[in-house]
N, C-alpha and C. Protein backbone atom coordinates (compact mmCIF):
# COMPACT_ATOMS: atom_id res chain seq x y z
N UNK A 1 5.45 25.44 15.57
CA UNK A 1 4.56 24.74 14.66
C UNK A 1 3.16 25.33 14.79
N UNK A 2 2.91 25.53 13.75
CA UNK A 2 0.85 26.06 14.18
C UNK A 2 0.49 24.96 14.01
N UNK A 3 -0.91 25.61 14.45
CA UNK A 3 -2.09 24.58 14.42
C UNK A 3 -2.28 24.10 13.22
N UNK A 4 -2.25 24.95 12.21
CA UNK A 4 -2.62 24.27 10.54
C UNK A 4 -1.76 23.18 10.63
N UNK A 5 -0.34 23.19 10.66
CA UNK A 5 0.34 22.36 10.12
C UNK A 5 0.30 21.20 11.40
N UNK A 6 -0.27 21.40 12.23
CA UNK A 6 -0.10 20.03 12.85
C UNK A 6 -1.69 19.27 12.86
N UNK A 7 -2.48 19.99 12.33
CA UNK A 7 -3.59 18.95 12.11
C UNK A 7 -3.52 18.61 10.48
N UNK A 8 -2.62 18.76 9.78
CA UNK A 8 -2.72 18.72 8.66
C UNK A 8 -1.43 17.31 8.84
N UNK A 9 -0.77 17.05 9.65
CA UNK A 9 0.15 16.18 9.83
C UNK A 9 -0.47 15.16 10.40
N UNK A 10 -1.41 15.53 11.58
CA UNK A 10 -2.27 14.14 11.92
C UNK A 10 -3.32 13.64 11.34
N UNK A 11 -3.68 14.40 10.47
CA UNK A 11 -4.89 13.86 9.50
C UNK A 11 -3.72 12.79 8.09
N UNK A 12 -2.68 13.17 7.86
CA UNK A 12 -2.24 12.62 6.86
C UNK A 12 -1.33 11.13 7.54
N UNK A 13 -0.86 11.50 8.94
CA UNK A 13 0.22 10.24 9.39
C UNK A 13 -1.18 9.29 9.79
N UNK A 14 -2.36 10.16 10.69
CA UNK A 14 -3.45 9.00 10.85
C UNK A 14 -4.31 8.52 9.45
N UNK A 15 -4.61 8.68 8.82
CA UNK A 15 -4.87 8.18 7.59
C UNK A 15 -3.97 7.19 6.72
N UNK A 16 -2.55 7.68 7.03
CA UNK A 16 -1.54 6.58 6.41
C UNK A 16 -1.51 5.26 7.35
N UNK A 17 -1.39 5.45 8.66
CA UNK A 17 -1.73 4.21 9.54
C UNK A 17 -2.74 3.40 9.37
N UNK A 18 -4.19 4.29 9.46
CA UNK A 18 -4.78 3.73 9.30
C UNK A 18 -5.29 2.71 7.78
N UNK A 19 -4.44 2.74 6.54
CA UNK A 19 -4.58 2.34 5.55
C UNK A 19 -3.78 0.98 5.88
N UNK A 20 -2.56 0.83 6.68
CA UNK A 20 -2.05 0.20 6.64
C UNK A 20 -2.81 -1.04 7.50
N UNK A 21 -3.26 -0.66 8.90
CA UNK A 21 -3.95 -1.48 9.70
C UNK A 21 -5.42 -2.44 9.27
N UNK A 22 -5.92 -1.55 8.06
CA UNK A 22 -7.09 -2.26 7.34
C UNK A 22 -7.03 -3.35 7.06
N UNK A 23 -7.70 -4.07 6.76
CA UNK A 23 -7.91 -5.39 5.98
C UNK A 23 -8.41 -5.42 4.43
N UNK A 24 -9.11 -4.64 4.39
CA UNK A 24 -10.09 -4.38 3.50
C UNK A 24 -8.75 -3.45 2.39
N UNK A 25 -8.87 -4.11 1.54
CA UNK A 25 -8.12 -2.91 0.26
C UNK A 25 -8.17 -1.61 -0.46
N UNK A 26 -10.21 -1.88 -0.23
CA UNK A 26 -10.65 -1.05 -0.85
C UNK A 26 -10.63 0.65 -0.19
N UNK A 27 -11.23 0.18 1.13
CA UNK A 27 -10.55 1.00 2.19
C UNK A 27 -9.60 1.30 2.49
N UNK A 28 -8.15 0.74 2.71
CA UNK A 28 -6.52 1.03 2.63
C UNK A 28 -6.59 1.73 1.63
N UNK A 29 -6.94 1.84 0.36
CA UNK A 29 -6.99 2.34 -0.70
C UNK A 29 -7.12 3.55 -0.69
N UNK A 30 -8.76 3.71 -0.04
CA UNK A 30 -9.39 5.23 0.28
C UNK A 30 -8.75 6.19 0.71
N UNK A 31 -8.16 5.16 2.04
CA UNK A 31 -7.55 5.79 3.06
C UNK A 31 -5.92 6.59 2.57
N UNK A 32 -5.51 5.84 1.53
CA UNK A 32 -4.09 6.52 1.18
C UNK A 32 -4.15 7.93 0.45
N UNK A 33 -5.38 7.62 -0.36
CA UNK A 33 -5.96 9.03 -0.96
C UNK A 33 -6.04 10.16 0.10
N UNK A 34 -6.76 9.80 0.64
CA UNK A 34 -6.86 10.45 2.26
C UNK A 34 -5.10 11.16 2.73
N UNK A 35 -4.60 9.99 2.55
CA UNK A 35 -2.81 10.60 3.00
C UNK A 35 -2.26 11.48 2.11
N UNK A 36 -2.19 11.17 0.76
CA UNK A 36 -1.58 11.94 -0.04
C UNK A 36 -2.35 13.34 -0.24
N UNK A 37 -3.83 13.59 0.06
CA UNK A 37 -4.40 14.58 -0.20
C UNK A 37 -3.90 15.22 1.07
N UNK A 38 -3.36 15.24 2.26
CA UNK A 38 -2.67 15.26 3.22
C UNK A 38 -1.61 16.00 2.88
N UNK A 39 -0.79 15.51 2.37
CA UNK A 39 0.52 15.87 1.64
C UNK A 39 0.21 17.29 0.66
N UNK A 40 -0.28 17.14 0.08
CA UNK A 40 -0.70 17.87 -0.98
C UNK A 40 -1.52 19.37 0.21
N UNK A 41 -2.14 18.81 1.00
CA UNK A 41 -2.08 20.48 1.63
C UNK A 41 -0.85 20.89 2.68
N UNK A 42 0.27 19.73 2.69
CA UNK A 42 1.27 20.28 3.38
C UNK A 42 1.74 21.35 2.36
N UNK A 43 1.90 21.15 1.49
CA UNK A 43 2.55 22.03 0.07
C UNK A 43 2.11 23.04 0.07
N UNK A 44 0.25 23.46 -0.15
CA UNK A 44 -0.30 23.98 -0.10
C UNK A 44 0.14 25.38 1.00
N UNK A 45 0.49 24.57 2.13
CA UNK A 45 0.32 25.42 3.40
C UNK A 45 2.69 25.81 3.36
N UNK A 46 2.88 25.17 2.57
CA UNK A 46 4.70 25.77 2.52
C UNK A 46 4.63 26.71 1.00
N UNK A 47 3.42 26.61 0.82
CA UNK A 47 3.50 27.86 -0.37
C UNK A 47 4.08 27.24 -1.64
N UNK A 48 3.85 26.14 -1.70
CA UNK A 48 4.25 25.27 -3.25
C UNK A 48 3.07 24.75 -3.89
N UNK A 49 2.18 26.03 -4.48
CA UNK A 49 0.61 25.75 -4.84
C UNK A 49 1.03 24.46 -6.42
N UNK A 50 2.23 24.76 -7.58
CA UNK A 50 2.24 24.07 -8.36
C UNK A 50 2.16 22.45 -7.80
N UNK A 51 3.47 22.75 -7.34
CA UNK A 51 3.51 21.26 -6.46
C UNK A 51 2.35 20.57 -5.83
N UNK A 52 1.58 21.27 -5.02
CA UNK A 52 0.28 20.38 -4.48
C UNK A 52 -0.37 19.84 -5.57
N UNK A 53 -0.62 20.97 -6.41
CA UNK A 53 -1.81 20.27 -7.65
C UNK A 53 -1.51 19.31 -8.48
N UNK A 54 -0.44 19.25 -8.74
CA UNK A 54 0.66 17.63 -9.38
C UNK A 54 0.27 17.00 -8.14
N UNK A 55 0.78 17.11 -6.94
CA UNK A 55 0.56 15.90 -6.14
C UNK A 55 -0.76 15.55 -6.12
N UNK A 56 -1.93 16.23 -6.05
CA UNK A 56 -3.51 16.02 -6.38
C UNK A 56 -3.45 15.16 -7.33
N UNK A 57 -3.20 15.54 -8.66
CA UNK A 57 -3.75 15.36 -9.75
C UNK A 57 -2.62 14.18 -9.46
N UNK A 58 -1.42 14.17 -9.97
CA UNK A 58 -0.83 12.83 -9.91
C UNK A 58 -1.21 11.29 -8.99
N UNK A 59 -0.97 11.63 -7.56
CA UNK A 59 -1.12 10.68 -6.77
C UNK A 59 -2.94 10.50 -6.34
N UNK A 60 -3.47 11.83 -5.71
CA UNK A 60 -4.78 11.30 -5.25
C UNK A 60 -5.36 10.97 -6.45
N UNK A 61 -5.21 11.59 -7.72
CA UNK A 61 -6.24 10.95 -9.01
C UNK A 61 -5.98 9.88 -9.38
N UNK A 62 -4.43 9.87 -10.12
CA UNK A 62 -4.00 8.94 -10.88
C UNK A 62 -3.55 7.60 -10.91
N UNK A 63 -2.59 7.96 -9.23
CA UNK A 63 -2.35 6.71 -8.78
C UNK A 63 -3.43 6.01 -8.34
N UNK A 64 -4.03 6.26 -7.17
CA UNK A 64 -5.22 5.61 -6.76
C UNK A 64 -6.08 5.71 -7.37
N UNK A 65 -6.68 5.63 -8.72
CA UNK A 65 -7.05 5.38 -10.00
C UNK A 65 -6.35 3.90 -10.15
N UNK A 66 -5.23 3.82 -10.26
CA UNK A 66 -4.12 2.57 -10.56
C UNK A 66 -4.48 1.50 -9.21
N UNK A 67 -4.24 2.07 -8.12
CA UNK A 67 -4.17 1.25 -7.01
C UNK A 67 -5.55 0.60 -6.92
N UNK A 68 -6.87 1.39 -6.97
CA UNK A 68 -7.97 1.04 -7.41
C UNK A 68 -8.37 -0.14 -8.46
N UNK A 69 -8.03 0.33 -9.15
CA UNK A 69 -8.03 -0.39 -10.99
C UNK A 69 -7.32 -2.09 -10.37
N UNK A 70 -6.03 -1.94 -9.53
CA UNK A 70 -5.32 -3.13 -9.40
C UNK A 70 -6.79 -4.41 -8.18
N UNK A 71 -7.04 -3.60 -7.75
CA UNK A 71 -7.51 -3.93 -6.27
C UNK A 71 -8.70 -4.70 -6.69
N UNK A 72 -9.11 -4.26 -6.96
CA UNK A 72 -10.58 -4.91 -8.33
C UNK A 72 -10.12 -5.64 -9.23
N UNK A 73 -9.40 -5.96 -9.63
CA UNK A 73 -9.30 -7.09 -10.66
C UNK A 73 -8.60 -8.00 -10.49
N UNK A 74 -7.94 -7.69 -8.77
CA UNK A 74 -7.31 -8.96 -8.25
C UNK A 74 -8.95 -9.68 -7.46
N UNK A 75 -8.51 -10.97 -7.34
CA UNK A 75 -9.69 -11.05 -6.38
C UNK A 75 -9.39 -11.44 -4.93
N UNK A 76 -10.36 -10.95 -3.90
CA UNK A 76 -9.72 -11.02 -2.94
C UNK A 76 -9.97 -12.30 -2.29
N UNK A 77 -9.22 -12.83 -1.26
CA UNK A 77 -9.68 -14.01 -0.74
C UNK A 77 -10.27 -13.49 0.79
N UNK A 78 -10.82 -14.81 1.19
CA UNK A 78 -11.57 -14.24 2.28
C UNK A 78 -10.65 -14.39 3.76
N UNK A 79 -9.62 -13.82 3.82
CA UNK A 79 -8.73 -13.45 5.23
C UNK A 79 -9.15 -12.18 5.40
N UNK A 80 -9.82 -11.47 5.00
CA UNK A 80 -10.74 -10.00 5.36
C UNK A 80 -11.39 -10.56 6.70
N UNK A 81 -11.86 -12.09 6.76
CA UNK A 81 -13.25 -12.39 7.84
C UNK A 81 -12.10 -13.02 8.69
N UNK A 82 -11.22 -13.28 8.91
CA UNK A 82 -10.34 -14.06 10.02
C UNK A 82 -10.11 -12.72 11.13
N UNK A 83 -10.40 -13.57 12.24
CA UNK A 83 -9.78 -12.53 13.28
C UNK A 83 -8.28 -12.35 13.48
N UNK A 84 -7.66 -11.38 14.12
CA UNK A 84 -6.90 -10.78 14.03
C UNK A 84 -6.16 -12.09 15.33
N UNK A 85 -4.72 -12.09 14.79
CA UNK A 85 -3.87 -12.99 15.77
C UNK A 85 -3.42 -12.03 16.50
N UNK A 86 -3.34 -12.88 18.37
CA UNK A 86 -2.67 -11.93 19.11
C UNK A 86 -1.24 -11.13 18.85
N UNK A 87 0.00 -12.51 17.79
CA UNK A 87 1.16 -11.73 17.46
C UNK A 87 1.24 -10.75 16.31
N UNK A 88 -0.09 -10.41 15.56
CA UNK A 88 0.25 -9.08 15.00
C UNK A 88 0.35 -7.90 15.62
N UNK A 89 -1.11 -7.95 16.70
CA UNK A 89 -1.35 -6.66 17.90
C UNK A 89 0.34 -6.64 18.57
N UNK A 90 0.49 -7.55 18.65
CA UNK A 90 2.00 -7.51 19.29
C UNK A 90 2.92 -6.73 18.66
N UNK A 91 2.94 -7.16 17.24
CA UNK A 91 4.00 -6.64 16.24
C UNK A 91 3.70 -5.54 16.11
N UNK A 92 2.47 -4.44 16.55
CA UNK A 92 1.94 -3.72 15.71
C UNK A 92 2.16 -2.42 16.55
N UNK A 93 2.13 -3.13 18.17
CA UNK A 93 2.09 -2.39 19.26
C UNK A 93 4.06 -2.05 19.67
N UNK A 94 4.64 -3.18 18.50
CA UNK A 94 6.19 -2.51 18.55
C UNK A 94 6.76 -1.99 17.95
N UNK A 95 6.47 -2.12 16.45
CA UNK A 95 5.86 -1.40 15.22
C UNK A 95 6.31 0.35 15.47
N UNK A 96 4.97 0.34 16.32
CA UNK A 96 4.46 1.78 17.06
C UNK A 96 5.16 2.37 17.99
N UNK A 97 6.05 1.65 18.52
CA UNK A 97 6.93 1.87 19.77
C UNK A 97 8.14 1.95 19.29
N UNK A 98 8.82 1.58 18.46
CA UNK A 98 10.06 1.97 17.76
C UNK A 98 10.10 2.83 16.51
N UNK A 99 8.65 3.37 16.10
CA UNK A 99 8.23 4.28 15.22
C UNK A 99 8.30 6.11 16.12
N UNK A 100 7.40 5.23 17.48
CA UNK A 100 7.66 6.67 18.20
C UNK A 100 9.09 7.06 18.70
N UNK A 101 9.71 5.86 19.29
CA UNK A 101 11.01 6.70 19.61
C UNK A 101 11.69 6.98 18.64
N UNK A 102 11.87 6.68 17.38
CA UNK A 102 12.79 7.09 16.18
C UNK A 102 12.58 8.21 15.92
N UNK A 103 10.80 8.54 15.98
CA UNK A 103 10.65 10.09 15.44
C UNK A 103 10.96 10.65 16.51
N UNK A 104 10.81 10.80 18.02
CA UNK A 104 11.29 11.38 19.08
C UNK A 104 12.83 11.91 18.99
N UNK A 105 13.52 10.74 18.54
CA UNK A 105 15.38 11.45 18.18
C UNK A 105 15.45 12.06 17.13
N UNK A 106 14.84 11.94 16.33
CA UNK A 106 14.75 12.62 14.51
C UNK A 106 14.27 14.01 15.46
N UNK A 107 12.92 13.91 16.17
CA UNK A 107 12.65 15.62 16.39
C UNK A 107 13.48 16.06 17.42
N UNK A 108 14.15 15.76 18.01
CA UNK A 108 15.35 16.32 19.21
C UNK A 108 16.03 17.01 18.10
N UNK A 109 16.39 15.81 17.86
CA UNK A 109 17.81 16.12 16.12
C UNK A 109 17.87 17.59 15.81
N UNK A 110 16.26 17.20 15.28
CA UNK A 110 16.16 18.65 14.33
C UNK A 110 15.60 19.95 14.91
N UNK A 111 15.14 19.62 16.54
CA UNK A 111 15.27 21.06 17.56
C UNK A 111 16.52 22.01 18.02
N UNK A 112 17.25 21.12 18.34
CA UNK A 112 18.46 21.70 19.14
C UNK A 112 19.35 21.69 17.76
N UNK A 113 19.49 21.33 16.42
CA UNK A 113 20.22 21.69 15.09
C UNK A 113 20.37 23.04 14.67
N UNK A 114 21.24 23.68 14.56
CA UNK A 114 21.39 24.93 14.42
C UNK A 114 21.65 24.88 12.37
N UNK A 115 20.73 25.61 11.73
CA UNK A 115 20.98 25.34 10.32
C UNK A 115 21.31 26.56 9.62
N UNK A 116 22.22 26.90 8.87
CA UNK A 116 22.10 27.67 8.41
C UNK A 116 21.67 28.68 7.62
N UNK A 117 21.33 29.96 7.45
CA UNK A 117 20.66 31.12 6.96
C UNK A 117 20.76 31.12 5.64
N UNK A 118 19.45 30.67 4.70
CA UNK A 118 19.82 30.75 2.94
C UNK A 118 20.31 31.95 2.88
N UNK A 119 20.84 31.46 1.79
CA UNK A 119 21.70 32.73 1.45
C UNK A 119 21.03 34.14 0.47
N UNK A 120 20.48 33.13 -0.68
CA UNK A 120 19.61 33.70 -1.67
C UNK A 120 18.26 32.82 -1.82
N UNK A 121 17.53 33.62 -2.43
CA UNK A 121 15.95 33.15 -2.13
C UNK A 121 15.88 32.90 -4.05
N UNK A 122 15.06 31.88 -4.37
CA UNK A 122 15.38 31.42 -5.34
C UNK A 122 14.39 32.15 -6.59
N UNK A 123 13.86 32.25 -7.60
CA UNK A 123 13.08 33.18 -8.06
C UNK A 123 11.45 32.56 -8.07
N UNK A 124 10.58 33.29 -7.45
CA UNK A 124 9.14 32.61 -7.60
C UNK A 124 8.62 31.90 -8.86
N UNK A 125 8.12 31.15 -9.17
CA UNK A 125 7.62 30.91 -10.19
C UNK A 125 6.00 30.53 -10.06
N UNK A 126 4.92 30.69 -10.52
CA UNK A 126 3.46 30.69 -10.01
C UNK A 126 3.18 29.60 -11.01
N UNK A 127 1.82 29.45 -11.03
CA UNK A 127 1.11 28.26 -11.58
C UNK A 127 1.10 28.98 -12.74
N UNK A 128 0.79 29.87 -13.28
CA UNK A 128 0.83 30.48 -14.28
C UNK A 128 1.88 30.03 -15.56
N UNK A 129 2.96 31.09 -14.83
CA UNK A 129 4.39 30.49 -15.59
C UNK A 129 4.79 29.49 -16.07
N UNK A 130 4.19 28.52 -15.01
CA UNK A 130 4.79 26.96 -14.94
C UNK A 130 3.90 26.40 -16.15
N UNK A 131 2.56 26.66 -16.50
CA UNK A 131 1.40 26.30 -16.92
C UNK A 131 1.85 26.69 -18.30
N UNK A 132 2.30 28.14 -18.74
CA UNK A 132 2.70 28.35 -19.67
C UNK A 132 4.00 28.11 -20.55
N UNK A 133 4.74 27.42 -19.91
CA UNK A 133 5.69 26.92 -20.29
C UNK A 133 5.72 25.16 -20.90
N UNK A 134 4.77 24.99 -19.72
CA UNK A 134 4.72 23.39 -19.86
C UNK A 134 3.55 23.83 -21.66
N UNK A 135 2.86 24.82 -22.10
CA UNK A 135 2.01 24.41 -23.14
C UNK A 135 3.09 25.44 -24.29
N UNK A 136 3.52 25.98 -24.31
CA UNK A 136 4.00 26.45 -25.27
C UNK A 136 5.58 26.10 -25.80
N UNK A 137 6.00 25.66 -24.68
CA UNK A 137 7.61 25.08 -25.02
C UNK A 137 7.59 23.45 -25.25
N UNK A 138 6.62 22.70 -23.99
CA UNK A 138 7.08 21.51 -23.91
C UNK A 138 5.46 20.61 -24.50
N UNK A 139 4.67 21.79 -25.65
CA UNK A 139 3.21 21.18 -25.89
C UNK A 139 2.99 20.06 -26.28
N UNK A 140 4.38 19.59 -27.43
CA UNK A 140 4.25 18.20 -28.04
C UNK A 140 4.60 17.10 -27.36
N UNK A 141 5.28 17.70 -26.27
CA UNK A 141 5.62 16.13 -25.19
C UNK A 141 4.29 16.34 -24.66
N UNK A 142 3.51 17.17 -23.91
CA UNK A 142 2.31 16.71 -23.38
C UNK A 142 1.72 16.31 -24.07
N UNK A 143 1.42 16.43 -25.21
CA UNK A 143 0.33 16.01 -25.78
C UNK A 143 0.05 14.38 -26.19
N UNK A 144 1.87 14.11 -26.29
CA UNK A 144 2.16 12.93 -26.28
C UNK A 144 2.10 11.65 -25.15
N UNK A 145 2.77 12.20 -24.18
CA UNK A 145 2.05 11.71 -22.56
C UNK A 145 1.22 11.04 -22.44
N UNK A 146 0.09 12.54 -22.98
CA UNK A 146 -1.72 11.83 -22.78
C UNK A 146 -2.24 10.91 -23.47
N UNK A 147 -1.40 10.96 -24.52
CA UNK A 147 -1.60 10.11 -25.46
C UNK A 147 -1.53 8.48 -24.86
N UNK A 148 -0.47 8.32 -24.96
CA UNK A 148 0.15 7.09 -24.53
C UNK A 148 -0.47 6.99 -23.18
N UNK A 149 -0.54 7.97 -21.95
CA UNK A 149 -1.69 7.70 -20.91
C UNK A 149 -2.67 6.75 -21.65
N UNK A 150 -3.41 6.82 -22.58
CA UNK A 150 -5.08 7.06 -22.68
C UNK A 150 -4.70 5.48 -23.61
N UNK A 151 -3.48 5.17 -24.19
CA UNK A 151 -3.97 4.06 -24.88
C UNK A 151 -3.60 3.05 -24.22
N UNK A 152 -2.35 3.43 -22.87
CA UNK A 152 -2.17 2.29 -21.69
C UNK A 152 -3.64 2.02 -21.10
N UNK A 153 -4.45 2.96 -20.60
CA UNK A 153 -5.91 2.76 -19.67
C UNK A 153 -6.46 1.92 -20.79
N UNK A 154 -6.79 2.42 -22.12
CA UNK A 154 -7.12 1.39 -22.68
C UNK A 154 -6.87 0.18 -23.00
N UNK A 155 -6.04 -0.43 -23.11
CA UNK A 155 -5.38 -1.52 -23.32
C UNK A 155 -5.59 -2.08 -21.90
N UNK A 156 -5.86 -1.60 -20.79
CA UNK A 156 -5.68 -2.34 -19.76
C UNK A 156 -7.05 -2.64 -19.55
N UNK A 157 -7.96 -1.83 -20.03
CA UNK A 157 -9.16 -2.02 -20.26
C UNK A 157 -9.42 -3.06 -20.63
N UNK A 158 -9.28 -3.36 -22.01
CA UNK A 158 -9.24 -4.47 -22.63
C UNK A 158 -8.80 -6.05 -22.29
N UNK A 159 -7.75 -5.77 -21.94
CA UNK A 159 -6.90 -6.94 -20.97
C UNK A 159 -7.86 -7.29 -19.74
N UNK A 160 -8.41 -6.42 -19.17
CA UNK A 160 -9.59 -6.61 -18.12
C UNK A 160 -11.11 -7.55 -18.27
N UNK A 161 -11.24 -7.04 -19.33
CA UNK A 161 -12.43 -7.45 -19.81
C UNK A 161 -12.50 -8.81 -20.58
N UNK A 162 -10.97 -9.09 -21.07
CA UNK A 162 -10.65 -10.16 -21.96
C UNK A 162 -10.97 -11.29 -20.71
N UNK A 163 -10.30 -10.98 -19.80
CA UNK A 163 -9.86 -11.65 -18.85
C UNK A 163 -11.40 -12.52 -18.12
N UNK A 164 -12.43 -11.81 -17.77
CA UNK A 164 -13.76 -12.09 -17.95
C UNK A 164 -14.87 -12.62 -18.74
N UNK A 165 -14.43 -12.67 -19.66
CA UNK A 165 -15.10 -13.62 -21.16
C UNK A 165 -14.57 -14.57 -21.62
N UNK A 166 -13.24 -15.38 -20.73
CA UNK A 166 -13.00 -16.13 -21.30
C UNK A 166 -13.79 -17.69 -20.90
N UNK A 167 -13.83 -18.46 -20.85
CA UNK A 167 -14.63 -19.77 -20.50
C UNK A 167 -13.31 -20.35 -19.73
N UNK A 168 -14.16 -20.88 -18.46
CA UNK A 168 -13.21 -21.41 -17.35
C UNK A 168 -12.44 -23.03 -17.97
N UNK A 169 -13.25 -23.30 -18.54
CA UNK A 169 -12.81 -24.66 -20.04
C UNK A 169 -11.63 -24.86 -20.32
N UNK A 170 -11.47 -23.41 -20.88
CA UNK A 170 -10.08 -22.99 -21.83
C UNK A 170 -8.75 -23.05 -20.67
N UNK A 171 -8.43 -22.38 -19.62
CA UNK A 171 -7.59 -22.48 -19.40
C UNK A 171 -6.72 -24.13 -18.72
N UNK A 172 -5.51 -24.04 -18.73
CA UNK A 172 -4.76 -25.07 -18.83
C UNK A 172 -4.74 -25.68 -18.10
């Protein structure tokens, strides 16, 4: 294992932990961006440049765009300010302890596994190719996509904002 790929594994498994251990949403939130941008240079670094930039653009933009968007318009209550009970640290500290030994047999597993030699290597394809295919073969489904992207954000927009102007009166 090099060094790239193993600080590129603890920046993404500690960032995913740490999203989970938060309280705060907005932060868990951050923090997952943080993971998936993680991910996205594992790709990077196995030589799947298309793949990372979908995972960029998909998950660190789009989703957490979504996860964001959700997080804010829920409202939060105030268990952010409660201290922490001793039986979560408990749960959290076994959590962690049956997380490590699982991956401990998973990596034995896959040390001493003898796998076999591909056979054939599959044909490269670059960002290029991929780029040009997706606009000249498949242009009218993208274009359509974005479309329907752009009038869901809107509409949710709307639904957002509705949701804020209404008079506390009205409801039932």
């Amino acid at each position: 294992m090099t060094a790239a790929l193993l600080l590129i594994a603890v920046l993404m498994l500690g960032s995913a932990a740490a999203a989970m251990l938060r309280r705060n949403l907005i932060h868990s939130a951050l923090l997952l961006v943080a993971s998936w941008t993680g991910v996205a240079a594992f790709y990077l670094w196995a030589g799947a440049e298309f793949v990372a930039f979908a995972q960029i653009l998909v998950y660190a933009g789009a989703v957490s765009m979504v996860v964001l968007f959700a997080v804010l318009l829920t409202r939060q209550s105030r268990e952010a300010d409660l201290p922490i009970e001793p039986a979560t640290v408990t749960r959290t500290a076994s959590a962690f302890a049956v997380a490590a030994s699982l991956a401990a047999v998973i990596g034995s597993a896959v040390a001493t596994a003898r796998f076999p030699a591909a056979s054939a290597e599959a044909p490269a394809a670059s960002v290029k190719q991929i780029g040009l295919e997706l606009m000249a073969e498949h242009g009218a489904a993208l274009l359509i996509v974005g479309i329907v992207l752009t009038v869901a954000l809107i509409g949710a927009t709307v639904i957002a904002s509705n949701d804020k102007k209404r008079d506390p009166e009205d409801a039932p």
